[in-house]
Protein backbone atom coordinates (compact mmCIF):
# COMPACT_ATOMS: atom_id res chain seq x y z
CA UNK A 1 0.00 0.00 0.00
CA UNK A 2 1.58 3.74 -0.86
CA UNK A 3 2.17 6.24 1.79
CA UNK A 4 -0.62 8.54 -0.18
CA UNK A 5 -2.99 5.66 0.38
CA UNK A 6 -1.63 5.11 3.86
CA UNK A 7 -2.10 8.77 4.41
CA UNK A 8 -5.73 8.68 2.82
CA UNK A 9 -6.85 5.95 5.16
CA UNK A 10 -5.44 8.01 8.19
CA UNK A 11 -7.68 11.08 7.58
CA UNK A 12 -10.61 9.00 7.04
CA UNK A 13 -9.98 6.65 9.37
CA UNK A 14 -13.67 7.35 10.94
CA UNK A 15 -15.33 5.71 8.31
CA UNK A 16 -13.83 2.40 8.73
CA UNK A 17 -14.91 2.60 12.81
CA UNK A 18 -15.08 -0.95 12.77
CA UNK A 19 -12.05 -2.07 11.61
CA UNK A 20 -9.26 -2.99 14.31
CA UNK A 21 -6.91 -0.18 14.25
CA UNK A 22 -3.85 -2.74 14.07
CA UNK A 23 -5.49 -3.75 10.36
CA UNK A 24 -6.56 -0.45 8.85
CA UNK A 25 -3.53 -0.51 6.49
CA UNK A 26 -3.94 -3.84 5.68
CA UNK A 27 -7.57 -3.33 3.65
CA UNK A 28 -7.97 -4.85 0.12
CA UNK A 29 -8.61 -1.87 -2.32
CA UNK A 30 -12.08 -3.54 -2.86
CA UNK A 31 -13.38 -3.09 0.82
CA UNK A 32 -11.80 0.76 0.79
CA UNK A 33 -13.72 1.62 -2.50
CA UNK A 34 -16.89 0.05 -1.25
CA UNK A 35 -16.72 1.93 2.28
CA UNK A 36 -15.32 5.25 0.71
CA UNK A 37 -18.29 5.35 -2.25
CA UNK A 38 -20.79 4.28 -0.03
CA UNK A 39 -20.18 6.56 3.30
CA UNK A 40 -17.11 9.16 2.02
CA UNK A 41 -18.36 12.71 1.02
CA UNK A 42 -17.66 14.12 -2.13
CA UNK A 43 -14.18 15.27 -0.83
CA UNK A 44 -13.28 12.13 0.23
CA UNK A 45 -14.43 10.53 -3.19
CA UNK A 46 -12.72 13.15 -5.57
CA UNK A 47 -9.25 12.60 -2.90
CA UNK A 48 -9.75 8.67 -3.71
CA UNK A 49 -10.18 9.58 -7.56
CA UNK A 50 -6.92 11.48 -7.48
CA UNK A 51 -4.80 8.99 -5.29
CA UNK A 52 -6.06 5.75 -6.88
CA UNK A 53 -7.25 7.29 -10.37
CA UNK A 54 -11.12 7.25 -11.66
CA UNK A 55 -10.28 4.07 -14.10
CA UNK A 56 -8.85 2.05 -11.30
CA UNK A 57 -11.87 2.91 -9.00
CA UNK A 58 -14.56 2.46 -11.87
CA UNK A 59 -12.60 -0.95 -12.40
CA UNK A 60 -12.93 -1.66 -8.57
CA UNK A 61 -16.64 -0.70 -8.48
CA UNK A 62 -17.69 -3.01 -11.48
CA UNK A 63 -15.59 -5.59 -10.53
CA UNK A 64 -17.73 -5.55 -6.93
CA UNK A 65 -20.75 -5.32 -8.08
CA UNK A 66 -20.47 -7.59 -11.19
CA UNK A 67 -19.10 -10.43 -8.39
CA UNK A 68 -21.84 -11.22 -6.76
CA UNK A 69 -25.73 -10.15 -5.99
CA UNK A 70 -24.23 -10.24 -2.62
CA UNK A 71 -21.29 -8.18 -2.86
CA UNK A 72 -23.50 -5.88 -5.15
CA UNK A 73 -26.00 -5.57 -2.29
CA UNK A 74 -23.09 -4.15 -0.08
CA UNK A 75 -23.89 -0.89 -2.07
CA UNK A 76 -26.64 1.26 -0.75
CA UNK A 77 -29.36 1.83 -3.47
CA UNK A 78 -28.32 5.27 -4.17
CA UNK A 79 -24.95 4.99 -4.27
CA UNK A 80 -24.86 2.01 -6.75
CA UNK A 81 -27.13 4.08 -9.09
CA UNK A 82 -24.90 7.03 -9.54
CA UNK A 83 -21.79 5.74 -9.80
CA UNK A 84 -22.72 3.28 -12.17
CA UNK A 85 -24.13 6.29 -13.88
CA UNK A 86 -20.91 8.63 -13.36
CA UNK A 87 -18.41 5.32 -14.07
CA UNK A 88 -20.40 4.73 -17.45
CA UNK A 89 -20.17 8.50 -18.71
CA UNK A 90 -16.76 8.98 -17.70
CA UNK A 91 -14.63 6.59 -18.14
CA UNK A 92 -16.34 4.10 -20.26
């Protein structure tokens, strides 16, 4: 994991409350994209877009939700529709 990631994590480090604080650098990039999209602000989603790149997220995203109804499900409603809808006009 980079320091910018590290660093990332650190100041947003609320949102991921229930994660042991021994393991927080130790999250797949799935489970960071899923937790940032679904509870992040905008900030914190256009600061992920810069440090992992928009491609790499959209990648992340459909990769997630194209897994499993499950691991689709771990979207809110909401969230799933516009970034599907941002994902497909931007980068696809």
């Amino acid at each position: 994991m980079s320091e910018d990631l590290k660093q990332y994590i650190s100041e947003h480090k609320n949102l991921f409350w229930y994660t042991p604080e021994n393991k927080l650098y130790n999250i797949s990039n799935s489970f960071l994209v899923e937790t940032i999209l679904n509870y992040g602000d905008m900030n914190a989603v256009r600061n992920l877009f810069e440090i992992m790149g928009i491609e790499n997220v959209a990648k992340i995203f459909f990769d997630n939700v194209n897994m499993s109804e499950r691991r689709k499900n771990n979207y809110n409603e909401l969230t799933l529709n516009y970034f599907t809808i941002l994902f497909n006009r931007y980068v696809h």
